[in-house]
C-alpha atoms as a PDB file:
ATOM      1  CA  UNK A   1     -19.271  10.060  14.312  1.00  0.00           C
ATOM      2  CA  UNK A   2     -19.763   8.226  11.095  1.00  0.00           C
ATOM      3  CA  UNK A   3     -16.066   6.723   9.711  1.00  0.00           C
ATOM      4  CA  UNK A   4     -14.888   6.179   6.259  1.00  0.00           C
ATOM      5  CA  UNK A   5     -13.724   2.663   4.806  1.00  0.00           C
ATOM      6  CA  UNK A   6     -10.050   1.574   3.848  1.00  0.00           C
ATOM      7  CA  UNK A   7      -9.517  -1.019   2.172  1.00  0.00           C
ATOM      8  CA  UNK A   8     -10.378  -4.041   3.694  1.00  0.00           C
ATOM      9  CA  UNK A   9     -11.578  -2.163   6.772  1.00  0.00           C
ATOM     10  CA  UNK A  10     -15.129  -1.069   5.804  1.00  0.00           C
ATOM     11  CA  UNK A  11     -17.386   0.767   7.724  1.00  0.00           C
ATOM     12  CA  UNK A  12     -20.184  -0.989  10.428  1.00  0.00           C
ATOM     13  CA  UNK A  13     -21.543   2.320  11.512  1.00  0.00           C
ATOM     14  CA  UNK A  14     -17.998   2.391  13.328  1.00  0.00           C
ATOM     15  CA  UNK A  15     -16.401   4.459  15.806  1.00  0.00           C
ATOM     16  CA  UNK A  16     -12.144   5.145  16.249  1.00  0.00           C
ATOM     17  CA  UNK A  17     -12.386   6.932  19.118  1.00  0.00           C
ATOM     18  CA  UNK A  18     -14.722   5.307  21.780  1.00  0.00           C
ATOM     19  CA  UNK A  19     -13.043   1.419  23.094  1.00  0.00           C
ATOM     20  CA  UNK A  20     -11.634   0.276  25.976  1.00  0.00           C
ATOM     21  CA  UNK A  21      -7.211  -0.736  26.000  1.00  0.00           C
ATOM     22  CA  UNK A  22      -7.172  -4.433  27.237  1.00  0.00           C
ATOM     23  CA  UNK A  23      -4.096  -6.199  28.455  1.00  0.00           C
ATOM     24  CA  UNK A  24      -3.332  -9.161  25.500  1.00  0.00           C
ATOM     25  CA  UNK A  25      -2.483 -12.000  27.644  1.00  0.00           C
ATOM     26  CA  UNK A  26      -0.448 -14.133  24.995  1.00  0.00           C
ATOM     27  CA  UNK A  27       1.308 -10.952  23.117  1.00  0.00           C
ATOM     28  CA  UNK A  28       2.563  -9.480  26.630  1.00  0.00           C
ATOM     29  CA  UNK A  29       3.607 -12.991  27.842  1.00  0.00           C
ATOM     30  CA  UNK A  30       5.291 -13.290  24.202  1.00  0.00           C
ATOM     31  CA  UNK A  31       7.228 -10.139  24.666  1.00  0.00           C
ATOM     32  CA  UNK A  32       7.930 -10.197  28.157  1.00  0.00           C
ATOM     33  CA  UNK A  33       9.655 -13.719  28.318  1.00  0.00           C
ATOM     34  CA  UNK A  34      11.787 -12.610  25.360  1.00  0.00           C
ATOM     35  CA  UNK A  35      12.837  -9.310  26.873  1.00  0.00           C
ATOM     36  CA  UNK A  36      14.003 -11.326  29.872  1.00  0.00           C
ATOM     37  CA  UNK A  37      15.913 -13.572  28.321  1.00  0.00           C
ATOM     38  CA  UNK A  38      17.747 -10.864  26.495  1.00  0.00           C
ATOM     39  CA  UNK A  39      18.039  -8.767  29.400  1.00  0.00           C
ATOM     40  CA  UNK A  40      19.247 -11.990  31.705  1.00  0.00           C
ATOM     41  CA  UNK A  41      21.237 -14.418  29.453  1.00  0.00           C
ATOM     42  CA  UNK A  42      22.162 -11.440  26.773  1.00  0.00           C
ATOM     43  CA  UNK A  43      25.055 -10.289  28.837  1.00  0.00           C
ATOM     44  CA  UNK A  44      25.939 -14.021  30.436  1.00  0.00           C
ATOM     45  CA  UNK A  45      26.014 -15.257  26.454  1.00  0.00           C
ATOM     46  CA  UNK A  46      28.327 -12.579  25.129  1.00  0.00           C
ATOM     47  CA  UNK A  47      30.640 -13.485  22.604  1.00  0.00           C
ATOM     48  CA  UNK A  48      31.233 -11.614  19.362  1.00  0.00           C
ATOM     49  CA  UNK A  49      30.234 -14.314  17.168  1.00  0.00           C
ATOM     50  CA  UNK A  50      26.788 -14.210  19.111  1.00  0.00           C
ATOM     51  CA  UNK A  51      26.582 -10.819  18.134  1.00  0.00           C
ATOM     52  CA  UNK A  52      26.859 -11.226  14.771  1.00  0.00           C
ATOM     53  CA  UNK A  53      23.800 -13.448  14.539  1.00  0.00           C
ATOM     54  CA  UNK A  54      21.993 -11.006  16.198  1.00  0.00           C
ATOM     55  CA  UNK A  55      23.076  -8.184  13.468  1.00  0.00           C
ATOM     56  CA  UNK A  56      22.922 -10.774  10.791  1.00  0.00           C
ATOM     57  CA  UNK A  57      19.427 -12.247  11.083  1.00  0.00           C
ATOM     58  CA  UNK A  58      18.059  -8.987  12.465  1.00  0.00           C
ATOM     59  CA  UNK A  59      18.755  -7.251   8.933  1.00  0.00           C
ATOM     60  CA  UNK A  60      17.619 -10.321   6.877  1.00  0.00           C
ATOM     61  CA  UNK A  61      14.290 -10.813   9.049  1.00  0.00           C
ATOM     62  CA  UNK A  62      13.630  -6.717   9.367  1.00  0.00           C
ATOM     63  CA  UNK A  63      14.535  -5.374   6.457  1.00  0.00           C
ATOM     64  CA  UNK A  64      13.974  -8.176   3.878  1.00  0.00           C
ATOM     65  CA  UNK A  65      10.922  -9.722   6.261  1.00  0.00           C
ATOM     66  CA  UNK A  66       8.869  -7.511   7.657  1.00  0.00           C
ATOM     67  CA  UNK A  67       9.803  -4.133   5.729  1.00  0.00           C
ATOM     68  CA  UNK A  68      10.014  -5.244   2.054  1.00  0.00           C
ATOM     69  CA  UNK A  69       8.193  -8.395   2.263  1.00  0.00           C
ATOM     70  CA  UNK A  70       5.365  -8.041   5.018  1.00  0.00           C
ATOM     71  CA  UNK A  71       5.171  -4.288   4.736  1.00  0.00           C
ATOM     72  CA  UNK A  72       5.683  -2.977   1.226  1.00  0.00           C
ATOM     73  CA  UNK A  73       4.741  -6.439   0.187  1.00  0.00           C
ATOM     74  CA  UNK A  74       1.754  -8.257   1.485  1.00  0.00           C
ATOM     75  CA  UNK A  75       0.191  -5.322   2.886  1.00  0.00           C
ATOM     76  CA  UNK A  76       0.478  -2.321   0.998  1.00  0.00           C
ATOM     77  CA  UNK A  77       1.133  -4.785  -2.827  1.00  0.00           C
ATOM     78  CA  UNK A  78       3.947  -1.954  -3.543  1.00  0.00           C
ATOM     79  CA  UNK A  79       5.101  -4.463  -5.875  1.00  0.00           C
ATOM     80  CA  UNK A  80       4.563  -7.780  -7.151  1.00  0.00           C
ATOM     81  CA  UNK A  81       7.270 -11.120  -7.312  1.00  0.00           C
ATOM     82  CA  UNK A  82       6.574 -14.758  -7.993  1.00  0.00           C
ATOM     83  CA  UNK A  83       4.541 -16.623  -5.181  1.00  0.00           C
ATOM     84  CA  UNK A  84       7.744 -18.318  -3.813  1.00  0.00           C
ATOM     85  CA  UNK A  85       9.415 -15.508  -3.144  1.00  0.00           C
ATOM     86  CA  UNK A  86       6.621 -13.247  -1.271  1.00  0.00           C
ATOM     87  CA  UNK A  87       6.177 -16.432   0.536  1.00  0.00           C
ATOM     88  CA  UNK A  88       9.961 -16.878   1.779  1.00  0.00           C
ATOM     89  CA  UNK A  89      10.113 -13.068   2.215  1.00  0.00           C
ATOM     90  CA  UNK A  90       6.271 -13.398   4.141  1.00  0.00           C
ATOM     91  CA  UNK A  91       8.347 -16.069   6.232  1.00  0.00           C
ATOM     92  CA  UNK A  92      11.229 -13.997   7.328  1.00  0.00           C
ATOM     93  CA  UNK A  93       8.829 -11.285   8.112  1.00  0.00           C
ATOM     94  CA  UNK A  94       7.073 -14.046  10.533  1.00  0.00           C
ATOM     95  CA  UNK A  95      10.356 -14.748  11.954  1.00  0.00           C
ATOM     96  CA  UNK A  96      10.692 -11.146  13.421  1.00  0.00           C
ATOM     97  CA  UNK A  97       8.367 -12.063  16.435  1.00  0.00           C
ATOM     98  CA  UNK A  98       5.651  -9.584  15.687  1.00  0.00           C
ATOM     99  CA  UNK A  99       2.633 -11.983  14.695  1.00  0.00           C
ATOM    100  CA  UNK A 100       1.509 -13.903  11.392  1.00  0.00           C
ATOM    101  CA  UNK A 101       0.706 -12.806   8.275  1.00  0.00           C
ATOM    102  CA  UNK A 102      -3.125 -12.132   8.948  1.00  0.00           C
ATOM    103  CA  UNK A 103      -2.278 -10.651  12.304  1.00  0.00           C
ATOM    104  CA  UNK A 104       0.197  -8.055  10.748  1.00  0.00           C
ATOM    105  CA  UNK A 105      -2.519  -7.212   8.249  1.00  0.00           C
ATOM    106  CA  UNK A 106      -4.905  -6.586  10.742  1.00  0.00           C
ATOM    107  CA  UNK A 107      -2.849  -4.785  13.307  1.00  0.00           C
ATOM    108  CA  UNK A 108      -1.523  -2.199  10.037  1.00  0.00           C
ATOM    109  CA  UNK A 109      -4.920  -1.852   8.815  1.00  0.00           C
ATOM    110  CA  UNK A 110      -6.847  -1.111  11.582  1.00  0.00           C
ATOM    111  CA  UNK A 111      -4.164   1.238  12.663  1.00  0.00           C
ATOM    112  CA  UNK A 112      -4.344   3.075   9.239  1.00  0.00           C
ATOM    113  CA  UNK A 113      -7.911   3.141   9.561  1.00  0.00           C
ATOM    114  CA  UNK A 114      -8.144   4.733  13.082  1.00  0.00           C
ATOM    115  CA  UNK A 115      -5.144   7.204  11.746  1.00  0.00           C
ATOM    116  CA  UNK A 116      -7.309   8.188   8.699  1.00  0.00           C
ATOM    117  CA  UNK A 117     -10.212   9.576  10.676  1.00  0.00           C
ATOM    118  CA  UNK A 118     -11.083  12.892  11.968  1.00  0.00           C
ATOM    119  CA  UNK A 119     -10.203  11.473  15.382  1.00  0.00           C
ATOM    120  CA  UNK A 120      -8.932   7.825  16.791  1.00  0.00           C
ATOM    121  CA  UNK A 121      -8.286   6.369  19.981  1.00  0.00           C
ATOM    122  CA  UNK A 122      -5.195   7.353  21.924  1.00  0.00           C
ATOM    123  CA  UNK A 123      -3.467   4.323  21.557  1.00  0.00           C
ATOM    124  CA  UNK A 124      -3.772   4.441  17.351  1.00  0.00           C
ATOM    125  CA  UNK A 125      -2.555   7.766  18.129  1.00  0.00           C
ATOM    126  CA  UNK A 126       0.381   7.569  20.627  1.00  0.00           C
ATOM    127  CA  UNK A 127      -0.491  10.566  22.095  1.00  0.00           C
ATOM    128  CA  UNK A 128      -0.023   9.098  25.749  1.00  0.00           C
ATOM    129  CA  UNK A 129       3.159   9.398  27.526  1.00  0.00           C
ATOM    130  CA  UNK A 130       6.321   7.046  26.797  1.00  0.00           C
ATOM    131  CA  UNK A 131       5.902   4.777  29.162  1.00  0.00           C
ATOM    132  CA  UNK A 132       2.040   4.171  28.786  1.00  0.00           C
ATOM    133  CA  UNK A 133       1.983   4.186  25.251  1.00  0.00           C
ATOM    134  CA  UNK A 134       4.808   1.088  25.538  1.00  0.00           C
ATOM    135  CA  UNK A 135       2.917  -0.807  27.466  1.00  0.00           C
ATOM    136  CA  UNK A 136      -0.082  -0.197  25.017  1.00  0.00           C
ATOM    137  CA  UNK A 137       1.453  -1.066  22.260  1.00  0.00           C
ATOM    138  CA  UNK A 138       3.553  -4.414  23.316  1.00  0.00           C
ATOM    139  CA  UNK A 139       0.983  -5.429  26.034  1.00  0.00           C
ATOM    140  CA  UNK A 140      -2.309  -4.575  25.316  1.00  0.00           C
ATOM    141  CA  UNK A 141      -5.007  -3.562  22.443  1.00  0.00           C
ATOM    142  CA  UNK A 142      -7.832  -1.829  21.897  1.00  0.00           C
ATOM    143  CA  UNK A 143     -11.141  -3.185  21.664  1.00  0.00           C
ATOM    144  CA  UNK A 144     -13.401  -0.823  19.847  1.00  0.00           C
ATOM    145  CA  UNK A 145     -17.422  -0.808  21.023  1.00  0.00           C
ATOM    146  CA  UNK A 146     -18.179  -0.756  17.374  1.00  0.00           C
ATOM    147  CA  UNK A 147     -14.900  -1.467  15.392  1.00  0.00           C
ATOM    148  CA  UNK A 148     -14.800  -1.633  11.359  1.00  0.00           C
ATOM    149  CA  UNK A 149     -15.399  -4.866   9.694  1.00  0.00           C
ATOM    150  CA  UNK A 150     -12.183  -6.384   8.122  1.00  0.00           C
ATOM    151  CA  UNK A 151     -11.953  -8.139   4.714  1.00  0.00           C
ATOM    152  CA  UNK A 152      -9.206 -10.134   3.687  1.00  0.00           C
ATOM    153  CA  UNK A 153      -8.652 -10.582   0.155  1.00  0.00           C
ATOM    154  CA  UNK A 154      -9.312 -14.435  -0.857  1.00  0.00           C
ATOM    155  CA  UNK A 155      -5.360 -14.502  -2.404  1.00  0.00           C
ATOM    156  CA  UNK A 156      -4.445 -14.112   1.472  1.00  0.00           C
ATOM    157  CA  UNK A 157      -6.920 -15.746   3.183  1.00  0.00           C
ATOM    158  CA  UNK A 158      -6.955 -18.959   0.820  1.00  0.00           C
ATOM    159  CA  UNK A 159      -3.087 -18.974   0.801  1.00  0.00           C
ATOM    160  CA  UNK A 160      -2.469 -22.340   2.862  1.00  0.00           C
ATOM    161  CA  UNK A 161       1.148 -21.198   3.776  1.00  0.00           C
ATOM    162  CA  UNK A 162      -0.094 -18.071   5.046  1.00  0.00           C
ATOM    163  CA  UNK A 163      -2.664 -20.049   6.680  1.00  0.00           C
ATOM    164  CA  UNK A 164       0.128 -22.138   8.364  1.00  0.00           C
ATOM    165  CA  UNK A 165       2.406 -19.721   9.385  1.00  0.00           C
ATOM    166  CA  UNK A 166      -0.462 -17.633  11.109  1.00  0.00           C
ATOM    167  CA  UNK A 167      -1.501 -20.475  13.237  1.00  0.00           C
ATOM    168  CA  UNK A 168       2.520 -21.374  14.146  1.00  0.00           C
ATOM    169  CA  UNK A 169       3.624 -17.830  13.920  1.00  0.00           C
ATOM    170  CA  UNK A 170       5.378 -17.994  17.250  1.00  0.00           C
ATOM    171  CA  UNK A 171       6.567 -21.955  17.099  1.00  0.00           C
ATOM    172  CA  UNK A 172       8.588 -20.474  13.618  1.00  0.00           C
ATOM    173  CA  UNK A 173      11.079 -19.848  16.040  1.00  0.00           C
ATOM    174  CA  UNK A 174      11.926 -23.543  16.673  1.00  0.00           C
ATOM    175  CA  UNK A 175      13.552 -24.246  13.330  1.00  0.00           C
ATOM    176  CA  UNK A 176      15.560 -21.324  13.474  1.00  0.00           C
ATOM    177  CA  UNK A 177      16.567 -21.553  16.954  1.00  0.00           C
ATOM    178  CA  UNK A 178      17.361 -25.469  16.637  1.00  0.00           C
ATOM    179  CA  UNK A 179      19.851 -24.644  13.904  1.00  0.00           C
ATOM    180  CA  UNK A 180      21.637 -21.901  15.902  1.00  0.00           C
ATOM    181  CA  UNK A 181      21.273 -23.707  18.712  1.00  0.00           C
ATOM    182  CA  UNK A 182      23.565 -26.844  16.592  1.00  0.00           C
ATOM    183  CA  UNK A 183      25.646 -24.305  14.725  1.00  0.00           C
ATOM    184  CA  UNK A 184      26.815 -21.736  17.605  1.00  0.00           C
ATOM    185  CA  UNK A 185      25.344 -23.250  20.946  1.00  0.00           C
ATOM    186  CA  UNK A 186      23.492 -21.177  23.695  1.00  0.00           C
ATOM    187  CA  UNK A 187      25.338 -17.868  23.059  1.00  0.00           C
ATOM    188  CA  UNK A 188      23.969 -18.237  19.295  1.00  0.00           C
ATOM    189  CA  UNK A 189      20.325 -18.834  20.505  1.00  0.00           C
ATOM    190  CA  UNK A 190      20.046 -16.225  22.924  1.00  0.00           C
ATOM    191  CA  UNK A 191      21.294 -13.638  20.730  1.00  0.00           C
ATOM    192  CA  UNK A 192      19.711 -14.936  17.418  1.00  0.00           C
ATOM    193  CA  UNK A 193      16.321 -15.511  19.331  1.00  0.00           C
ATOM    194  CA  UNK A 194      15.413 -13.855  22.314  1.00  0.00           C
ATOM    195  CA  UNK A 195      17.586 -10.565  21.862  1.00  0.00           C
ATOM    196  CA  UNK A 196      16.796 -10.389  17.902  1.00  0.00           C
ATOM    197  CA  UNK A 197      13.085 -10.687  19.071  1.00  0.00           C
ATOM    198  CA  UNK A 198      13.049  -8.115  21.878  1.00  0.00           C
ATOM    199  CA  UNK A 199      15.086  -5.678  20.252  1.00  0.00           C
ATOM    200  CA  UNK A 200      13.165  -5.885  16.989  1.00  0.00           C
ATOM    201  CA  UNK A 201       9.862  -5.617  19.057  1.00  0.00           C
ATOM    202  CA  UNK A 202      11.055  -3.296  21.021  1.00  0.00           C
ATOM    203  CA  UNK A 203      12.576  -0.906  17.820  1.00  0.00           C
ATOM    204  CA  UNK A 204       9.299  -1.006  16.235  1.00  0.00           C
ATOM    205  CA  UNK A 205       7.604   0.148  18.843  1.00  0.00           C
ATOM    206  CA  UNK A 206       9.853   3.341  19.206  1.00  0.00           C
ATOM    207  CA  UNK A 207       9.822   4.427  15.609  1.00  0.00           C
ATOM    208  CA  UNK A 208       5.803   4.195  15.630  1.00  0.00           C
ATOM    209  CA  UNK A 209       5.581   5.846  18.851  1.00  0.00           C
ATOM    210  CA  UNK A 210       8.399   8.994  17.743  1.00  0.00           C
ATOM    211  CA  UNK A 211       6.996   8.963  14.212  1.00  0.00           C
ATOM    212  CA  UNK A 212       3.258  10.156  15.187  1.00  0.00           C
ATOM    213  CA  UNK A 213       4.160  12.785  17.322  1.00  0.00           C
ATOM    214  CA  UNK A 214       7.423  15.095  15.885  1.00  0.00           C
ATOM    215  CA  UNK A 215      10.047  15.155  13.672  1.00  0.00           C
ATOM    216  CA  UNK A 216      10.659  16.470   9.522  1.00  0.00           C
ATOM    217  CA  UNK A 217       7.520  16.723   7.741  1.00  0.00           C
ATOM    218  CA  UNK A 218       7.950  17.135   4.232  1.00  0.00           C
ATOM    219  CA  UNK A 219       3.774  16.064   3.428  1.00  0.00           C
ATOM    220  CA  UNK A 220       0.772  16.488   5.443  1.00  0.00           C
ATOM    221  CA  UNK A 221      -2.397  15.349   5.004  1.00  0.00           C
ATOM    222  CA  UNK A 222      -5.873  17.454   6.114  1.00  0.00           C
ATOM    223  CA  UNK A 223      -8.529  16.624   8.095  1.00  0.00           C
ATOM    224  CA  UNK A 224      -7.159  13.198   9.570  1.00  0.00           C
ATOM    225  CA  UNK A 225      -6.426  12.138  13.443  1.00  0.00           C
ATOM    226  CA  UNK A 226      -2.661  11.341  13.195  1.00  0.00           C
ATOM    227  CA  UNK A 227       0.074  12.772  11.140  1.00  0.00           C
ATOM    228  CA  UNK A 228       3.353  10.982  10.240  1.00  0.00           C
ATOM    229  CA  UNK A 229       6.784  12.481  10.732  1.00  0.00           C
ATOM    230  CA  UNK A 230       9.904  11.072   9.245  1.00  0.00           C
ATOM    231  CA  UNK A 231      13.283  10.467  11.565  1.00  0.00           C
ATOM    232  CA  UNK A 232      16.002  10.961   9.394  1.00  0.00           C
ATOM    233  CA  UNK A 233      18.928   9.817  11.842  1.00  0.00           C
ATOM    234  CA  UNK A 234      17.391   6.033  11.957  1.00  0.00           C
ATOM    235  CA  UNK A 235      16.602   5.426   8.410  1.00  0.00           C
ATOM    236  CA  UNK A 236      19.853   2.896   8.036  1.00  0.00           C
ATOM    237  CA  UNK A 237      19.034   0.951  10.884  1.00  0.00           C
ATOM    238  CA  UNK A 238      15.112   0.932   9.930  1.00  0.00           C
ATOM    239  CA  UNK A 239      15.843   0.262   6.524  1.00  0.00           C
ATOM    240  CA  UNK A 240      13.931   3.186   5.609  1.00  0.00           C
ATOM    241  CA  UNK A 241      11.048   2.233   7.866  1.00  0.00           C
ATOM    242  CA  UNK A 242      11.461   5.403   9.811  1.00  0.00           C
ATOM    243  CA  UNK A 243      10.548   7.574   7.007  1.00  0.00           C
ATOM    244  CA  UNK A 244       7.212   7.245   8.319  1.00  0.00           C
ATOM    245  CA  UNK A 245       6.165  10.745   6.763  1.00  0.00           C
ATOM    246  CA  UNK A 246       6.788  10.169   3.382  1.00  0.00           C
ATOM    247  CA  UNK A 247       4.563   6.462   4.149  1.00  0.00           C
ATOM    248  CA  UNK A 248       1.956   8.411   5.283  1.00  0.00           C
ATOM    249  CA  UNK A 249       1.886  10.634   2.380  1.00  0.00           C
ATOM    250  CA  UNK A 250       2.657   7.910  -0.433  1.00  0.00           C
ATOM    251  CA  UNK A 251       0.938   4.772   1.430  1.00  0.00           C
ATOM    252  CA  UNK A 252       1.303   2.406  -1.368  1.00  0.00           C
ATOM    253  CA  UNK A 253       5.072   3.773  -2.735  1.00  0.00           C
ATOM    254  CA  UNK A 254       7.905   0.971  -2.672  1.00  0.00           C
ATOM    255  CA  UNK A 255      10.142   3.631  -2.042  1.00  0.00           C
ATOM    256  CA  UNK A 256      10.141   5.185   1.673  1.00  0.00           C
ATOM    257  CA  UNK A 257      13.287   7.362   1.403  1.00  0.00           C
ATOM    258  CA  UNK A 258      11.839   9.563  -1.315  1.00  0.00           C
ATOM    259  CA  UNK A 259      13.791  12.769  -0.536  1.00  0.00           C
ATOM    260  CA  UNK A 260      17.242  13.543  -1.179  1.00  0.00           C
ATOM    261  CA  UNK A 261      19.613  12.166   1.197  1.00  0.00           C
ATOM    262  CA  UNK A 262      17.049   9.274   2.701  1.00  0.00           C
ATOM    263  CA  UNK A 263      18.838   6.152   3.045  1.00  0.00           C
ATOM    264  CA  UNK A 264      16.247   3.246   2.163  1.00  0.00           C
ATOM    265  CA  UNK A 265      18.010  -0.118   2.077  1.00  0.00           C
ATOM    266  CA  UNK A 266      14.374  -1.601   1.633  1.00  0.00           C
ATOM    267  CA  UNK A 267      13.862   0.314  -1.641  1.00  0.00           C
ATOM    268  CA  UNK A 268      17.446  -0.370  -2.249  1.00  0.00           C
ATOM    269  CA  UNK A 269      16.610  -4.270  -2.161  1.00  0.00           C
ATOM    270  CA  UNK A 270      13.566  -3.613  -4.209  1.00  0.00           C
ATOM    271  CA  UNK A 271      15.568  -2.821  -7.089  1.00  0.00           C
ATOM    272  CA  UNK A 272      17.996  -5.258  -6.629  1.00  0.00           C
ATOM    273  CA  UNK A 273      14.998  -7.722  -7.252  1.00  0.00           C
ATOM    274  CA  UNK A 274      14.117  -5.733 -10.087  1.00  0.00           C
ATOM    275  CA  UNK A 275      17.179  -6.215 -12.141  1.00  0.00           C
ATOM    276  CA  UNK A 276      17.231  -9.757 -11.688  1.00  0.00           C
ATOM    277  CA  UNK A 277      13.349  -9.332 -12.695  1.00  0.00           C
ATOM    278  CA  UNK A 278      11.956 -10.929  -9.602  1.00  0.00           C
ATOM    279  CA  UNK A 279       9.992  -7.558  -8.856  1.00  0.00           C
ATOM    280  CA  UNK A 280       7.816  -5.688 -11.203  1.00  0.00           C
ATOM    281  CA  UNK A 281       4.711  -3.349 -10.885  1.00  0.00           C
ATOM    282  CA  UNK A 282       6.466  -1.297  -8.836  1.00  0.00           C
ATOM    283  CA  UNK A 283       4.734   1.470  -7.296  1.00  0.00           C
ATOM    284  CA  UNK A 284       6.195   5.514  -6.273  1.00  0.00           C
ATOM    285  CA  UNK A 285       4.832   8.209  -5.855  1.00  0.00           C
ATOM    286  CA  UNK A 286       4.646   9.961  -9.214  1.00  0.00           C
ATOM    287  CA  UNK A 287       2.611   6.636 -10.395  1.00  0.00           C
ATOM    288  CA  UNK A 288       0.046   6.927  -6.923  1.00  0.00           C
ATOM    289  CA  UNK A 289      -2.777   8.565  -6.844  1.00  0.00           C
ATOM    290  CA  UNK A 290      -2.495  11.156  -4.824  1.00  0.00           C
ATOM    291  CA  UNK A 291      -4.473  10.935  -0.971  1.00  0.00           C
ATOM    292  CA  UNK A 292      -7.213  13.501  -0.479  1.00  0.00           C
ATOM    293  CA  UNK A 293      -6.153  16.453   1.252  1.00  0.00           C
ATOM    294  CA  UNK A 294      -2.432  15.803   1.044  1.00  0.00           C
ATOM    295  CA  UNK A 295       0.021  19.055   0.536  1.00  0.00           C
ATOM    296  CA  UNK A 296       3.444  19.207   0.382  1.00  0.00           C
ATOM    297  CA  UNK A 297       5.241  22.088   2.892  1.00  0.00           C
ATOM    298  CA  UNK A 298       8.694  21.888   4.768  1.00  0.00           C
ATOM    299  CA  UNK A 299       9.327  22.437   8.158  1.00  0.00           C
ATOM    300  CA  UNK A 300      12.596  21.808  10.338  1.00  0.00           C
ATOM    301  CA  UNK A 301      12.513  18.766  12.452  1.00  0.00           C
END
């Protein structure tokens, strides 16, 4: 089964389907210690100025890190802003625990590659059952017998902060942590650490496996592997990330929440940038191309 190119995944007489799931030593060790240490000193660290850390930093590092500035951002170029700022908003994506800024490239692309096929591999798919496909997706990969060859632009790859915070992705935490760790103690490290980083791993696991398998669909697209539903009821805590239909029909929009009613704090951010003209060139979906074989239907969801 010959494949098609995206981007900077090009075709090497490639195959989505055939590969073999392979437990990631350092990712499951990653997320597993973190997940303990929520689950263990979470409940022994209470207080309610720990949990306002948590809440705090996780909406700073999710929805102005890894949606708006890793997301719409780096990978999809949704918009552009001056170097400085896609670099801190690049850094507070790297804070969220998920991997650098090459590895977040790679792990989107090759996804949205195996998703734009006539057929991918289970685990691009989430078609396996809830437990297996979470410990897939936060312990494991797939290695591909003959995967597509990535390209990374050279204003990426020669960016030596980029290059930086991909090779200390994980010791980014120190910083942080050191300051809570002066400013609010233990509870303040657990909960603006370990919890933020288990629950934010944990969260974006759940909206990719829900949002490739039900839910509204307001777009489709033909003759591709994996669809992509939108969940309506977690767009304010996803900060519009869960409108993963609408992403799937508008790829390179800056706006997720494109229907009425769709609460997108990441678009709302977007904007915000905008009038204080740190954003511009920004992409939606009347200004996209449109994607081959997309059509526009409702259903109930």
């Amino acid at each position: 089964m010959r494949s098609i190119s995206t981007g900077r995944m090009i075709d090497n007489g490639s195959n989505p389907v055939r590969g073999r799931v392979v437990w990631m030593p350092a990712k499951s060790i990653w997320v597993t210690t973190m997940t303990m240490i929520a689950i263990m000193g979470g409940p022994l660290t209470f207080s309610w100025s720990a949990v306002t850390v948590f809440v705090l930093s996780t909406a700073i590092t999710i929805c102005l890190g890894h949606s708006v500035g890793m997301h719409r951002l780096l990978i999809h170029r949704s918009f552009s802003a001056p170097i400085w700022l896609e670099h801190l908003l690049v850094y507070l994506g790297t804070l969220v625990g998920m991997a650098g800024p090459f590895g977040m490239i790679y792990a989107h692309d090759i996804r949205d590659w195996a998703q734009r096929q006539r057929d991918c591999h289970d685990l691009y798919a989430h078609r396996r059952s809830f437990f297996v496909d979470a410990v897939w997706q936060m312990h494991c990969a797939v290695v591909l017998d003959r995967p597509p060859r990535f390209v990374l632009e050279e204003c990426e790859r020669g960016d030596r902060f980029y290059r930086l915070l991909e090779a200390t992705w994980m010791a980014q935490q120190i910083p942080l942590g050191l300051l809570l760790f002066t400013l609010g103690g233990l509870p303040w490290l657990v909960w603006g650490i370990a919890v933020r980083i288990s629950v934010s791993l944990t969260g974006h696991w759940l909206v990719g496996h829900f949002a490739h398998r039900n839910g509204h669909q307001g777009w489709s697209v033909d003759n591709v592997a994996v669809q992509g539903y939108n969940l309506p009821r977690f767009g304010l805590v996803t900060f519009g990330e869960s409108f993963h239909g609408n992403h799937h029909a508008f790829p390179e929009s800056a706006r997720l929440g494109i229907e009425p009613g769709e609460l997108d704090l990441g678009w709302h951010f977007i904007r915000l940038l905008a009038g204080l003209g740190l954003a511009s060139a920004i992409k939606l979906p009347h200004t996209i191309v449109p994607r081959d074989g997309l059509r526009r239907f409702e259903i109930s969801g």
